[in-house]
N, C-alpha and C. Protein backbone atom coordinates (compact mmCIF):
# COMPACT_ATOMS: atom_id res chain seq x y z
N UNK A 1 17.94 30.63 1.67
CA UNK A 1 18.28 29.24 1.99
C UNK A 1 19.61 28.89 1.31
N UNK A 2 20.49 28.45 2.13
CA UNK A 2 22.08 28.26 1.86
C UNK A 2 21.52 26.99 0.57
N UNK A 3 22.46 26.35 -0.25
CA UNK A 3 22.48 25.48 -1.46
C UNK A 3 22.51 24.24 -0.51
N UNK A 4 23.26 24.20 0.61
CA UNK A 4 22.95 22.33 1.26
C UNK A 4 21.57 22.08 1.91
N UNK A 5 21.06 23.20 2.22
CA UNK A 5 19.58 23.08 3.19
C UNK A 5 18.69 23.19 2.13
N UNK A 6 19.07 23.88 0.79
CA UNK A 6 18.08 23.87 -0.63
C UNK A 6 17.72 22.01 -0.88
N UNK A 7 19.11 21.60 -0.97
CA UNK A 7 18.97 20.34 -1.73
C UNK A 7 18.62 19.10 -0.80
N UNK A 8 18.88 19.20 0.27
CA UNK A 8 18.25 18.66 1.48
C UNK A 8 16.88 18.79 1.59
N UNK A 9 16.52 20.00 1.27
CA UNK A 9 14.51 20.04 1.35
C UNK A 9 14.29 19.48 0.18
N UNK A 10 14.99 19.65 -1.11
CA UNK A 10 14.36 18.91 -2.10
C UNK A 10 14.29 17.89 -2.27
N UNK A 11 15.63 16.98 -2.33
CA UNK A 11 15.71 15.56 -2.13
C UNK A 11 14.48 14.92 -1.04
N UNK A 12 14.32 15.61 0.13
CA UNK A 12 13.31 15.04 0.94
C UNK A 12 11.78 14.86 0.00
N UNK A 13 11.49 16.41 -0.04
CA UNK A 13 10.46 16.33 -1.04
C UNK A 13 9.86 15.35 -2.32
N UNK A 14 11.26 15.18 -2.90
CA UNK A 14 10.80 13.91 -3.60
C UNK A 14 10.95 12.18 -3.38
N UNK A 15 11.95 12.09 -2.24
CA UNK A 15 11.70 10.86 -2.30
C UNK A 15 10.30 10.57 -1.07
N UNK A 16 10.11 11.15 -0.01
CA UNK A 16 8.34 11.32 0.11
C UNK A 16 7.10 11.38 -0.57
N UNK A 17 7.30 12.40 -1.58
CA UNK A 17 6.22 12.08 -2.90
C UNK A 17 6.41 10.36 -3.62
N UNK A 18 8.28 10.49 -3.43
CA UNK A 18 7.74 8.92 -4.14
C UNK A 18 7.79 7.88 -3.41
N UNK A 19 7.72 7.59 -2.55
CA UNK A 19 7.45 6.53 -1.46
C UNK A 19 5.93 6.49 -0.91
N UNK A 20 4.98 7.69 -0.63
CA UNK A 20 3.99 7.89 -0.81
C UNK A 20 3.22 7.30 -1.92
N UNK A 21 3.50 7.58 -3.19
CA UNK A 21 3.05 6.83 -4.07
C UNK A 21 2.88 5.73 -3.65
N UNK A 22 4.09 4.97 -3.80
CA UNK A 22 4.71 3.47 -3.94
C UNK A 22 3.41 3.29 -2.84
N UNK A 23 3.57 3.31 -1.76
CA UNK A 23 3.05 3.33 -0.89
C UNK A 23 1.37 2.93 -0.79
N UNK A 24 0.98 3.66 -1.26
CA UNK A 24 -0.60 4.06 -1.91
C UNK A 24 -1.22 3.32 -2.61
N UNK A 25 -0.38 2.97 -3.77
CA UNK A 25 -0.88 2.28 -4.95
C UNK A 25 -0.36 0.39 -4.03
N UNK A 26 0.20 0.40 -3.49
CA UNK A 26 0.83 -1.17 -3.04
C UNK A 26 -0.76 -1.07 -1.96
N UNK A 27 -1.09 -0.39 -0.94
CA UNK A 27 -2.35 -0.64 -0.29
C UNK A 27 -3.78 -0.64 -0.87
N UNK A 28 -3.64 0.03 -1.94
CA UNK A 28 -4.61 0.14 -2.77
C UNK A 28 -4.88 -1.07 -3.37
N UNK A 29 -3.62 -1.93 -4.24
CA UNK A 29 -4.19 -3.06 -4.86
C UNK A 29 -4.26 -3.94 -4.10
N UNK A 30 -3.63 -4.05 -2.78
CA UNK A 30 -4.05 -5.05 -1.88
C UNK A 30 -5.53 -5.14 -1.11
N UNK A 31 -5.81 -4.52 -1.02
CA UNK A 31 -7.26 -3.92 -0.20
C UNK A 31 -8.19 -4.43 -1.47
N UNK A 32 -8.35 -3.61 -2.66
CA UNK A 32 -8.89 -3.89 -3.62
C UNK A 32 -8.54 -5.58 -4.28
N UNK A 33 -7.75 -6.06 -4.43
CA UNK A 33 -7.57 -7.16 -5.34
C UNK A 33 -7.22 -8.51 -4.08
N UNK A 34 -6.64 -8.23 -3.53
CA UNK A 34 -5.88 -9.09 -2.00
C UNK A 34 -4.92 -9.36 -2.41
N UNK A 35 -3.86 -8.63 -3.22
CA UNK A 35 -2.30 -8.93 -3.51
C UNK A 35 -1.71 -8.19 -2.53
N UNK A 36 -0.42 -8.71 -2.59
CA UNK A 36 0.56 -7.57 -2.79
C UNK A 36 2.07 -7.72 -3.53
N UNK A 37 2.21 -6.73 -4.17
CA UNK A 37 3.21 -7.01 -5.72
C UNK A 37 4.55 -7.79 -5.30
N UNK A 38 4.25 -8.45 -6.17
CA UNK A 38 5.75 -9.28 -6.55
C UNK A 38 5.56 -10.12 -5.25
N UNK A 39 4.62 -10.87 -4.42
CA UNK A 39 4.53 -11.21 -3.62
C UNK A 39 3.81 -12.95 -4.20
N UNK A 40 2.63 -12.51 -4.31
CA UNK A 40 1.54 -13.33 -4.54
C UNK A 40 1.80 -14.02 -6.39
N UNK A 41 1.36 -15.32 -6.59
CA UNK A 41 1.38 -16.12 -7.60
C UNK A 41 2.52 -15.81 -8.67
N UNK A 42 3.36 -15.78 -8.40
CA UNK A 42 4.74 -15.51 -9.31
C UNK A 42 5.09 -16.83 -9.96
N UNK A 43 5.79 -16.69 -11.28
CA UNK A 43 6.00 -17.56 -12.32
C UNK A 43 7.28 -17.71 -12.63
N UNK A 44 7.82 -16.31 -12.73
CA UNK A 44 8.99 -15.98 -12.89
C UNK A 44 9.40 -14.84 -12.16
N UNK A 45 11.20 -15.18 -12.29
CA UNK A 45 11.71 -13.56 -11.75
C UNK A 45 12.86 -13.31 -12.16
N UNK A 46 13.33 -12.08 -12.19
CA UNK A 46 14.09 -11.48 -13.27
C UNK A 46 15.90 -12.07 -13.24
N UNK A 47 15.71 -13.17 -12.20
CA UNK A 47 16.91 -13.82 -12.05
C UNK A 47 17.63 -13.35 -10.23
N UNK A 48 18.53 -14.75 -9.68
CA UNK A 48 18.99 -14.16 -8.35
C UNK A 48 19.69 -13.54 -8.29
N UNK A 49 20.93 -13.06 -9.62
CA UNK A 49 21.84 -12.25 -9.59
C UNK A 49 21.67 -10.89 -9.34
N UNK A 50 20.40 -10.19 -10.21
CA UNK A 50 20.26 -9.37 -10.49
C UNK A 50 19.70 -8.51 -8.97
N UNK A 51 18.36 -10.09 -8.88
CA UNK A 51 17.53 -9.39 -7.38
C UNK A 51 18.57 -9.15 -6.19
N UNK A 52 19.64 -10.08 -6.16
CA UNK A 52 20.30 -10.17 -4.98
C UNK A 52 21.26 -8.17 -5.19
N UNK A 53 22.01 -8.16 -6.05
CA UNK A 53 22.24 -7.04 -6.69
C UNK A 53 21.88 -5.78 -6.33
N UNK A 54 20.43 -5.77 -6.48
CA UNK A 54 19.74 -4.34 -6.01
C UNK A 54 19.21 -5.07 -4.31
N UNK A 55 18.96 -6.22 -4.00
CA UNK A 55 18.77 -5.87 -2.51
C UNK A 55 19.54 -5.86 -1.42
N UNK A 56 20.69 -6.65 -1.94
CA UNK A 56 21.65 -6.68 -0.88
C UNK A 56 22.94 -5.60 -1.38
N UNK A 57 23.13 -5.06 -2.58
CA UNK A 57 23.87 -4.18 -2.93
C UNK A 57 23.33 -2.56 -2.63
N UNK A 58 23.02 -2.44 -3.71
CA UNK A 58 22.05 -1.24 -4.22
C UNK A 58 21.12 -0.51 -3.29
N UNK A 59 20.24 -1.37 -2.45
CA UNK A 59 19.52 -0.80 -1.43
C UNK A 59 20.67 -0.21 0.21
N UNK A 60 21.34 -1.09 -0.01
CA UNK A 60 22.22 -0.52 1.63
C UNK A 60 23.12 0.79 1.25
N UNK A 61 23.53 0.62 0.17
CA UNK A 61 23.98 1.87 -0.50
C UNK A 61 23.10 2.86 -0.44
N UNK A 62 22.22 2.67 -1.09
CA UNK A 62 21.61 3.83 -1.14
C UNK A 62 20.76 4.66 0.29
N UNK A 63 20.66 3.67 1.15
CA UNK A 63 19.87 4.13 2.69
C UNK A 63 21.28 4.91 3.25
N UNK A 64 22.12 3.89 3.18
CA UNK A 64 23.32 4.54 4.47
C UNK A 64 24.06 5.80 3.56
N UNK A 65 23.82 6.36 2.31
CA UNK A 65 24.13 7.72 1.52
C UNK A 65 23.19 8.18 2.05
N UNK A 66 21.73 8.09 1.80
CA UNK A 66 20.80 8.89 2.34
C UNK A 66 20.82 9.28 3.68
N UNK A 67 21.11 8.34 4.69
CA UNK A 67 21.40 8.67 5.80
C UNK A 67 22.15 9.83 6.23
N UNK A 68 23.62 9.58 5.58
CA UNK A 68 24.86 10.26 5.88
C UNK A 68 24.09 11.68 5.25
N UNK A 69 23.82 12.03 3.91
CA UNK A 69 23.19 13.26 3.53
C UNK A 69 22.18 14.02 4.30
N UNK A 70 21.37 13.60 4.69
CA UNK A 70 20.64 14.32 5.72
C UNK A 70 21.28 14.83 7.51
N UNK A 71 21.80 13.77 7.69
CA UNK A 71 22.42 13.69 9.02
C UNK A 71 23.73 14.91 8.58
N UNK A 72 24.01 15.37 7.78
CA UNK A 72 25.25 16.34 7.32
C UNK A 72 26.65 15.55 7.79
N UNK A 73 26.52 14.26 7.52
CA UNK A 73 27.93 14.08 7.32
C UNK A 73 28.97 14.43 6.65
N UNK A 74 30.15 14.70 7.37
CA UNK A 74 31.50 15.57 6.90
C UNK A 74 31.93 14.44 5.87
N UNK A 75 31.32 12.96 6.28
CA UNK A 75 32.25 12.18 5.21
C UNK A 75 31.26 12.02 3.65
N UNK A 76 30.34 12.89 3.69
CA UNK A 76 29.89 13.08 2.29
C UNK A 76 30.62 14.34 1.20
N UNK A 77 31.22 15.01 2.39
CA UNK A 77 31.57 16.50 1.53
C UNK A 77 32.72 15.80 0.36
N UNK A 78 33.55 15.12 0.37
CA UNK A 78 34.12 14.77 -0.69
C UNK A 78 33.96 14.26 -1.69
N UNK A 79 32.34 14.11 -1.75
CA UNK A 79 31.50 13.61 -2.87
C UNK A 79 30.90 14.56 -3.37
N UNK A 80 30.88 15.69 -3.36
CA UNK A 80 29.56 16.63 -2.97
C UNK A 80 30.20 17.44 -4.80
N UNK A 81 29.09 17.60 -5.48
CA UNK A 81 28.92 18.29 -6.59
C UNK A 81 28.62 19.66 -6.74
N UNK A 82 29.38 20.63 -7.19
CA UNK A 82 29.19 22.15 -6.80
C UNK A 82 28.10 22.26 -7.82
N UNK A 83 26.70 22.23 -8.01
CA UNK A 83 25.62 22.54 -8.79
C UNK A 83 25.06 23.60 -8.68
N UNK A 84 25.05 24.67 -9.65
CA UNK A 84 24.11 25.83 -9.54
C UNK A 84 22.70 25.52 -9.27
N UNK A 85 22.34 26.43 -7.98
CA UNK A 85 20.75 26.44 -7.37
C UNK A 85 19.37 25.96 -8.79
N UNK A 86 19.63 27.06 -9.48
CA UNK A 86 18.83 26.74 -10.73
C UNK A 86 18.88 25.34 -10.85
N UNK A 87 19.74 25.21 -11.58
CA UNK A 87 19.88 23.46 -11.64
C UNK A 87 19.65 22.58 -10.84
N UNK A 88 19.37 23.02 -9.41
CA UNK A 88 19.27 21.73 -8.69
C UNK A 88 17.63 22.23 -8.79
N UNK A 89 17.19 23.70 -8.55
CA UNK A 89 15.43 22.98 -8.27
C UNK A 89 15.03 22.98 -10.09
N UNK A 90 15.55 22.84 -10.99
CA UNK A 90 15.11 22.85 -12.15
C UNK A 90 14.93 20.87 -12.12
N UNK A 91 16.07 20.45 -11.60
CA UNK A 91 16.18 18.98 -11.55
C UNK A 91 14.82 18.38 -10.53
N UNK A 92 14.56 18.65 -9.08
CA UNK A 92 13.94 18.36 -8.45
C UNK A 92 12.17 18.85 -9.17
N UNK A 93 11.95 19.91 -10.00
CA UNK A 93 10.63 20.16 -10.44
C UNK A 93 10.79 18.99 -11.71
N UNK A 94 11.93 18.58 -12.57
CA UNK A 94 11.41 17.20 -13.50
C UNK A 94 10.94 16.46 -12.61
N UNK A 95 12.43 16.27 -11.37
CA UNK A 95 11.30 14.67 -10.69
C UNK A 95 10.18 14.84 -10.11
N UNK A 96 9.82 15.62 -9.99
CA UNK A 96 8.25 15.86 -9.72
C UNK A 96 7.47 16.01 -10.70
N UNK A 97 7.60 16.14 -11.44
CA UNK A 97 6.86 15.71 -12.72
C UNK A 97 6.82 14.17 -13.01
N UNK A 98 8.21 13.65 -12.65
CA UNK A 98 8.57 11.71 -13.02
C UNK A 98 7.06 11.72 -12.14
N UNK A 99 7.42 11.88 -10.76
CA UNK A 99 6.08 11.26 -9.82
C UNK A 99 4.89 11.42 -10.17
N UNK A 100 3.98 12.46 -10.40
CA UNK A 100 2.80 12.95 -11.77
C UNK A 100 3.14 11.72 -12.09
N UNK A 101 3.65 11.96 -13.52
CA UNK A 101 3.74 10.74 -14.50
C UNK A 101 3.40 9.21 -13.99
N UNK A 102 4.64 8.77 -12.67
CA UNK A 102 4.03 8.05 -12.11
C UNK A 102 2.74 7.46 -11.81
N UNK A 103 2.14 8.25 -11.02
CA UNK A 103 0.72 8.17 -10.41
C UNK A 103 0.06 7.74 -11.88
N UNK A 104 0.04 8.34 -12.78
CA UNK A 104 -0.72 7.94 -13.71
C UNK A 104 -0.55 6.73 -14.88
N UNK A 105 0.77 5.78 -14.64
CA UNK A 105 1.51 5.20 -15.00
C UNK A 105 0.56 3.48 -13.86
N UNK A 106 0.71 3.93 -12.75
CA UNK A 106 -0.21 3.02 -11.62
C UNK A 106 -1.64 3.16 -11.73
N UNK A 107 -2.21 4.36 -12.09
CA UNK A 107 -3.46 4.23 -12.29
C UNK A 107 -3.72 3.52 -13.55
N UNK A 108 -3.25 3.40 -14.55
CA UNK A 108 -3.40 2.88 -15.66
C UNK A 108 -3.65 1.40 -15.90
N UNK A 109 -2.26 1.01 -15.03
CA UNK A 109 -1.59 -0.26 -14.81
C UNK A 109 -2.55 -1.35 -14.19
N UNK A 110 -2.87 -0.37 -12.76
CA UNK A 110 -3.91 -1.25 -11.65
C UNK A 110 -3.38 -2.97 -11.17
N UNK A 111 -3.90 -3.90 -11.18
CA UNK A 111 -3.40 -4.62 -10.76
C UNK A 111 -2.97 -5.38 -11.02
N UNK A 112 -2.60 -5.16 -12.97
CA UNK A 112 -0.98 -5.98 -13.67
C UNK A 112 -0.10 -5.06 -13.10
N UNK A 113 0.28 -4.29 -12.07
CA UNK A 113 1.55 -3.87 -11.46
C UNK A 113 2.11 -4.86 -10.55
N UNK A 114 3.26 -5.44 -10.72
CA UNK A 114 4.04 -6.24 -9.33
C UNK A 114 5.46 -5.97 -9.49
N UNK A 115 6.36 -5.39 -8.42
CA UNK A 115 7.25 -5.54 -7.82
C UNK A 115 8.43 -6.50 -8.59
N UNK A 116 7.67 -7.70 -8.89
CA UNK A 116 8.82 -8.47 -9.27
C UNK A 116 8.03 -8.89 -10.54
N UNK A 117 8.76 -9.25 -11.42
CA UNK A 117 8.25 -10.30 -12.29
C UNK A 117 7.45 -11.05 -12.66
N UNK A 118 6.07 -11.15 -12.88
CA UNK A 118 5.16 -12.33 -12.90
C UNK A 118 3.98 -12.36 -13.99
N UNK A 119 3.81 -13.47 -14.59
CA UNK A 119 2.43 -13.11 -15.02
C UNK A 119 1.23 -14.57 -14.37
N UNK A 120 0.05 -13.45 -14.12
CA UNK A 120 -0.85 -14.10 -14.30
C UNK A 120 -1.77 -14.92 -14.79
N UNK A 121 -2.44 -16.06 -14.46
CA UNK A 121 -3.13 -16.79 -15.84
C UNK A 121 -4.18 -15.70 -16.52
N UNK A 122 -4.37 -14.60 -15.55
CA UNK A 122 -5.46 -13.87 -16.68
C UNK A 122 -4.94 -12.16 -16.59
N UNK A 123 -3.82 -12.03 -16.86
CA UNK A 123 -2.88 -11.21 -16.91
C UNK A 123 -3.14 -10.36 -18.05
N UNK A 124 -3.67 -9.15 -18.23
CA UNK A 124 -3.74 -8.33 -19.38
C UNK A 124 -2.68 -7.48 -19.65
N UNK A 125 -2.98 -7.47 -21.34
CA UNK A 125 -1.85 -6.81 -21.92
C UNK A 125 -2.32 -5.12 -22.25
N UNK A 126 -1.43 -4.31 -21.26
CA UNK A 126 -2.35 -2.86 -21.01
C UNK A 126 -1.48 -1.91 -22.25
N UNK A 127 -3.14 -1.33 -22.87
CA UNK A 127 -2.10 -0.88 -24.36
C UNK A 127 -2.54 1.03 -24.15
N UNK A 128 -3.05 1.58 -22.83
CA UNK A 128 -4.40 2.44 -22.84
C UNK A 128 -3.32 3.23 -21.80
N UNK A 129 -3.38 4.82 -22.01
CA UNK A 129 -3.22 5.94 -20.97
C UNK A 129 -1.68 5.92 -21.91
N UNK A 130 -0.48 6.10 -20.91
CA UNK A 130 0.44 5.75 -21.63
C UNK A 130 1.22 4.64 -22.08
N UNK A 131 0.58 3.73 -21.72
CA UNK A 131 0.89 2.37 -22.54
C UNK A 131 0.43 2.33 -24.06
N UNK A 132 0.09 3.65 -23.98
CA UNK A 132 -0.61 3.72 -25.79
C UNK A 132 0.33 3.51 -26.66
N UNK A 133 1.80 4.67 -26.27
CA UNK A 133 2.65 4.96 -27.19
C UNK A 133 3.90 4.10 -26.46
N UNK A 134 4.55 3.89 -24.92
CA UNK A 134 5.50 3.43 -24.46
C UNK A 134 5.55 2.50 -23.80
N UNK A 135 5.86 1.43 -24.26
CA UNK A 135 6.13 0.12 -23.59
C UNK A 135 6.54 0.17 -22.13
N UNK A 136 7.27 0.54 -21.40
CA UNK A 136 7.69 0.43 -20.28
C UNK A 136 7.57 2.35 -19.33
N UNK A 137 6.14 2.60 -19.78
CA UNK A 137 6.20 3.83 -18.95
C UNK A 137 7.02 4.10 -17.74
N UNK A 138 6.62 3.01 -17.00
CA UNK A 138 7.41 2.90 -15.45
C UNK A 138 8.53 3.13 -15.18
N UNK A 139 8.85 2.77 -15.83
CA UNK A 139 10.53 2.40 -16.06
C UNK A 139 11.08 3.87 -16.53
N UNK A 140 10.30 4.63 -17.43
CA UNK A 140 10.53 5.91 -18.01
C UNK A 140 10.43 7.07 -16.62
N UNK A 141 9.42 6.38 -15.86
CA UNK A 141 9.24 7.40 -14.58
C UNK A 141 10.36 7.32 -13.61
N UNK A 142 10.77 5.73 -13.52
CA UNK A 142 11.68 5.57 -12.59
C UNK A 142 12.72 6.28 -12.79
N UNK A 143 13.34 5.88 -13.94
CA UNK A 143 14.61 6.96 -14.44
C UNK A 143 14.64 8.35 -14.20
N UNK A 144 13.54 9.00 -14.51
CA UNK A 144 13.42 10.11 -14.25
C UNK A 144 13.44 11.07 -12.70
N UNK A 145 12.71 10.04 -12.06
CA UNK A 145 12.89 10.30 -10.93
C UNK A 145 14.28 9.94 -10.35
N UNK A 146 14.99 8.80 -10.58
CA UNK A 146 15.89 8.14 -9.80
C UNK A 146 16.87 9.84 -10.62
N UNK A 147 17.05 10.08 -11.59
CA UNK A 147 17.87 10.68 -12.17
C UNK A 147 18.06 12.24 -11.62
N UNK A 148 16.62 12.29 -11.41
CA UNK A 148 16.33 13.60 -10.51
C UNK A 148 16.65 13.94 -8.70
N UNK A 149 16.58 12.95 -8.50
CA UNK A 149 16.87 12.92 -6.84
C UNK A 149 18.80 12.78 -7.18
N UNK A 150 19.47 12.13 -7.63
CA UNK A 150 20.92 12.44 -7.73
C UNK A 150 21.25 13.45 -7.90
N UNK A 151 21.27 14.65 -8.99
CA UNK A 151 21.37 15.55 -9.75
C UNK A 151 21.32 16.59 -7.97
N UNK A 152 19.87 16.48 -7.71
CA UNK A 152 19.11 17.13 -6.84
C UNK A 152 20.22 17.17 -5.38
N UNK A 153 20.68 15.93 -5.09
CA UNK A 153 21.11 15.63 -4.05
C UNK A 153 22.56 16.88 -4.00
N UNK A 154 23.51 16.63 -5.20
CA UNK A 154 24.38 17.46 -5.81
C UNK A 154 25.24 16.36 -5.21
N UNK A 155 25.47 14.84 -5.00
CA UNK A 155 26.31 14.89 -4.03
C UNK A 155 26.74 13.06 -4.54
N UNK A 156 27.56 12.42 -5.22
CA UNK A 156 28.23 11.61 -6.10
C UNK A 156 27.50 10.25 -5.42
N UNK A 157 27.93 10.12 -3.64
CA UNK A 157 27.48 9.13 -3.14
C UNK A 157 26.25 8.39 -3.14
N UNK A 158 25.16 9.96 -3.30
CA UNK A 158 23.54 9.62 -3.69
C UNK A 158 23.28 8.94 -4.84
N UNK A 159 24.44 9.49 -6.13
CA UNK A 159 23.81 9.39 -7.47
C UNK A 159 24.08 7.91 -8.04
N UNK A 160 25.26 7.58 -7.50
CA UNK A 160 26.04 6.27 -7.90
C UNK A 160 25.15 5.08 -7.59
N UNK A 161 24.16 4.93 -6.41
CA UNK A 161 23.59 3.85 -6.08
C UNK A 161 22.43 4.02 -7.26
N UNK A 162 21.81 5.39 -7.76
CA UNK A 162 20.71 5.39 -8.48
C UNK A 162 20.78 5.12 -9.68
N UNK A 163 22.16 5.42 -9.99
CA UNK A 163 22.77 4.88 -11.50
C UNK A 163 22.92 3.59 -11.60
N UNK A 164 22.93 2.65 -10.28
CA UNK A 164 23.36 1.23 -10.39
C UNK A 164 21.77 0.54 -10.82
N UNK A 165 21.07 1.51 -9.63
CA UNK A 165 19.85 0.94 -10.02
C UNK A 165 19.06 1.08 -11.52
N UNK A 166 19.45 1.93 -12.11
CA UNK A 166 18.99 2.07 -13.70
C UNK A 166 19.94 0.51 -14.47
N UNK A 167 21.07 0.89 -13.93
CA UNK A 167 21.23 -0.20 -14.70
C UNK A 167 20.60 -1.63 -14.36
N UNK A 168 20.18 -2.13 -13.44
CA UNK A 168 19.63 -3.49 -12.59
C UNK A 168 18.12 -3.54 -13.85
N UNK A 169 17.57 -2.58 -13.64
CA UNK A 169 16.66 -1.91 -14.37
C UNK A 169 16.37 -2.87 -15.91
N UNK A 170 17.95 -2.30 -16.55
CA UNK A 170 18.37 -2.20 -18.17
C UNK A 170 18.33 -3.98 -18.13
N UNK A 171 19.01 -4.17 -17.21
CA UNK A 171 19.34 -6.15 -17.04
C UNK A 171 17.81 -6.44 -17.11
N UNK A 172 16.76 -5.68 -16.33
CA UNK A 172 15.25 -7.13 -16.19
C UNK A 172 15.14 -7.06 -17.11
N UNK A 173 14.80 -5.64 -18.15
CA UNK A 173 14.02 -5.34 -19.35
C UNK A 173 13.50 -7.03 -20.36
N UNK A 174 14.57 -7.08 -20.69
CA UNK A 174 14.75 -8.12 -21.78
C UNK A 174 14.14 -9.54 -21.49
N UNK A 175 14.36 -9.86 -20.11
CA UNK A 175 13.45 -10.93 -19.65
C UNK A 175 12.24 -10.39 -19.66
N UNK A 176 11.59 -9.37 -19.10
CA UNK A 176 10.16 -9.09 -18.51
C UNK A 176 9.46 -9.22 -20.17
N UNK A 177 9.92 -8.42 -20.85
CA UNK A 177 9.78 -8.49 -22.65
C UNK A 177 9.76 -10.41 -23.14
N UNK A 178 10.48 -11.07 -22.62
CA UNK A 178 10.80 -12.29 -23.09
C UNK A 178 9.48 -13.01 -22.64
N UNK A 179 8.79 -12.85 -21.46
CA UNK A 179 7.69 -13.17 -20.94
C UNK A 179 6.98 -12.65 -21.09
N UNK A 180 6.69 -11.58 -21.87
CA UNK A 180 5.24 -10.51 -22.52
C UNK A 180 4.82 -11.74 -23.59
N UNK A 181 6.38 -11.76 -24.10
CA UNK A 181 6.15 -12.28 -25.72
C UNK A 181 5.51 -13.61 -25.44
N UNK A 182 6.41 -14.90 -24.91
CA UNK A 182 5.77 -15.62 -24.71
C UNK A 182 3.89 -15.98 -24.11
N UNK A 183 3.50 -14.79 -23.52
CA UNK A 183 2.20 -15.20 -22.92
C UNK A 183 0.99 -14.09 -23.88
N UNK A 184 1.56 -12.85 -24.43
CA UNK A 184 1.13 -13.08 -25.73
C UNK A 184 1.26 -12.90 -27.11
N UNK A 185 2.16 -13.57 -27.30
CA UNK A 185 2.88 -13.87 -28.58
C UNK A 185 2.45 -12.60 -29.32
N UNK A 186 1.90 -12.92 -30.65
CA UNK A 186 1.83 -11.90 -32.04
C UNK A 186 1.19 -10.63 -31.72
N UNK A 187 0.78 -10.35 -30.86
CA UNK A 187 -0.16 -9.14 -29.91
C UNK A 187 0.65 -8.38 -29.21
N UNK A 188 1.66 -8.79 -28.65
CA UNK A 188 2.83 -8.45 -28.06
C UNK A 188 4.01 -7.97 -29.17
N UNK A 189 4.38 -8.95 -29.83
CA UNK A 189 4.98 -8.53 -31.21
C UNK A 189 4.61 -7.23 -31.95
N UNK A 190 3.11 -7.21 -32.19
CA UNK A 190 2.60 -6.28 -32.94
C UNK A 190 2.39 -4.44 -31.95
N UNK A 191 2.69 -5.15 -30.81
CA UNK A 191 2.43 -3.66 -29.69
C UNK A 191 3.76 -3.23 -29.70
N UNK A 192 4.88 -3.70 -29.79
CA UNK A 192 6.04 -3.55 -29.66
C UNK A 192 6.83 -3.15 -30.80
N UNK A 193 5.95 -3.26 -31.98
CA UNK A 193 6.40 -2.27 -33.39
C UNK A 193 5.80 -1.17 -33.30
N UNK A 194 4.78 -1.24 -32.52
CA UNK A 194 3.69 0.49 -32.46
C UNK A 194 3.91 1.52 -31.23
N UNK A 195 5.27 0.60 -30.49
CA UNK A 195 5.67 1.81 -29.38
C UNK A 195 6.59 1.57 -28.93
N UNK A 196 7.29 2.67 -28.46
CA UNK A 196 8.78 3.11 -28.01
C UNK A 196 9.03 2.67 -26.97
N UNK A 197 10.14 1.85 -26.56
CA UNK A 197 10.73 1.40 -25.38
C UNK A 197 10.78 2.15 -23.74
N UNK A 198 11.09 3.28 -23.88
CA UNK A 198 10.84 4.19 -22.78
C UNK A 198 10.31 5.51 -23.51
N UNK A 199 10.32 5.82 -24.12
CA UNK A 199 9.84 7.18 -25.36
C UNK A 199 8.81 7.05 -26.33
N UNK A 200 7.58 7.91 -26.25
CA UNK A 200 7.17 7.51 -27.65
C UNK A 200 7.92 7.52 -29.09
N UNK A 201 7.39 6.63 -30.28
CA UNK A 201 8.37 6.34 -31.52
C UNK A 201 7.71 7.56 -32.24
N UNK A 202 9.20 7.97 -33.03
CA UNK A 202 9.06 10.04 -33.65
C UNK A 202 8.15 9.47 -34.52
């Protein structure tokens, strides 16, 4: 298998595994709970700059790259990253691991997961699976994955929208944290000295 039809099956491979997910776990808590994330009883949200940002920026970018990459557009080759094979399925087997991680990141979570921003009046604070040691597992998966499908892609146009999106990412953090704290104060405080931001603490 030539290196563009390598990274073409892989990139597919994972963003299917992770849309599947997404996918799964969004019908799952709806069926089960009657939500659906970032949809239903919202309080707050991570601001319009940011949302507008990744939906009207970030997302068209990243479909019409994806597009052009699969479809073998000539006007991607001037983006295109000469990556040794190794390296690209060494990259695509992490993000398949991010997705793993994932899945078990949503199973954990259950139906304090939403899309956007919100808390509930009876909103729990999940400290169990890997919320034991890392505050923002998700976020640790996302990266990983988002980081892995660029790399994977080999190809600048893919990676740039996924890098924007880490950063959109880095912007909610601090609010979503600002509204932990507030709803539960010293419990929140005290979970947040006993674990690592995206990493467990050495």
């Amino acid at each position: 298998m030539n290196p563009e039809r390598l990274s073409r099956f892989l990139v597919a491979g994972l963003l299917l595994s992770f849309l599947a997910v997404r996918a799964y776990f969004t019908i799952r808590l709806r069926e089960k709970h009657g939500e659906i994330p970032g949809v239903s009883h919202r309080i707050d949200s991570e601001g319009t700059v940011n949302f507008a940002f990744r939906r009207f920026l970030i997302a068209p970018m990243l479909a019409v790259a994806t597009f052009l990459f699969f479809i073998k557009s000539p006007w991607l080759a001037p983006f295109a990253m000469d990556l040794p094979s190794p390296l690209v399925i060494t990259s695509a087997l992490i993000g398949m691991c991010g997705i793993l991680f994932l899945v078990w990141v949503h199973r954990t979570l259950g139906r304090e997961w939403s899309a956007k921003l919100k808390i509930r009046a009876d909103h729990q604070l999940i400290r169990t699976g890997p919320y034991a040691r890392i505050r923002h597992p998700m976020y640790t998966a996302l990266f990983t994955i988002y980081g892995a499908i660029g790399v994977t892609s080999s190809n600048f146009l893919i990676l740039v929208p996924l890098v924007l999106a880490v950063l959109s990412i880095l912007v909610r953090i601090p609010k979503e944290e600002s509204m932990l704290m507030e709803r539960f104060g010293a419990d929140y405080r005290s979970y947040k000295e006993q674990t690592g931001r995206f990493l467990p603490l050495p």
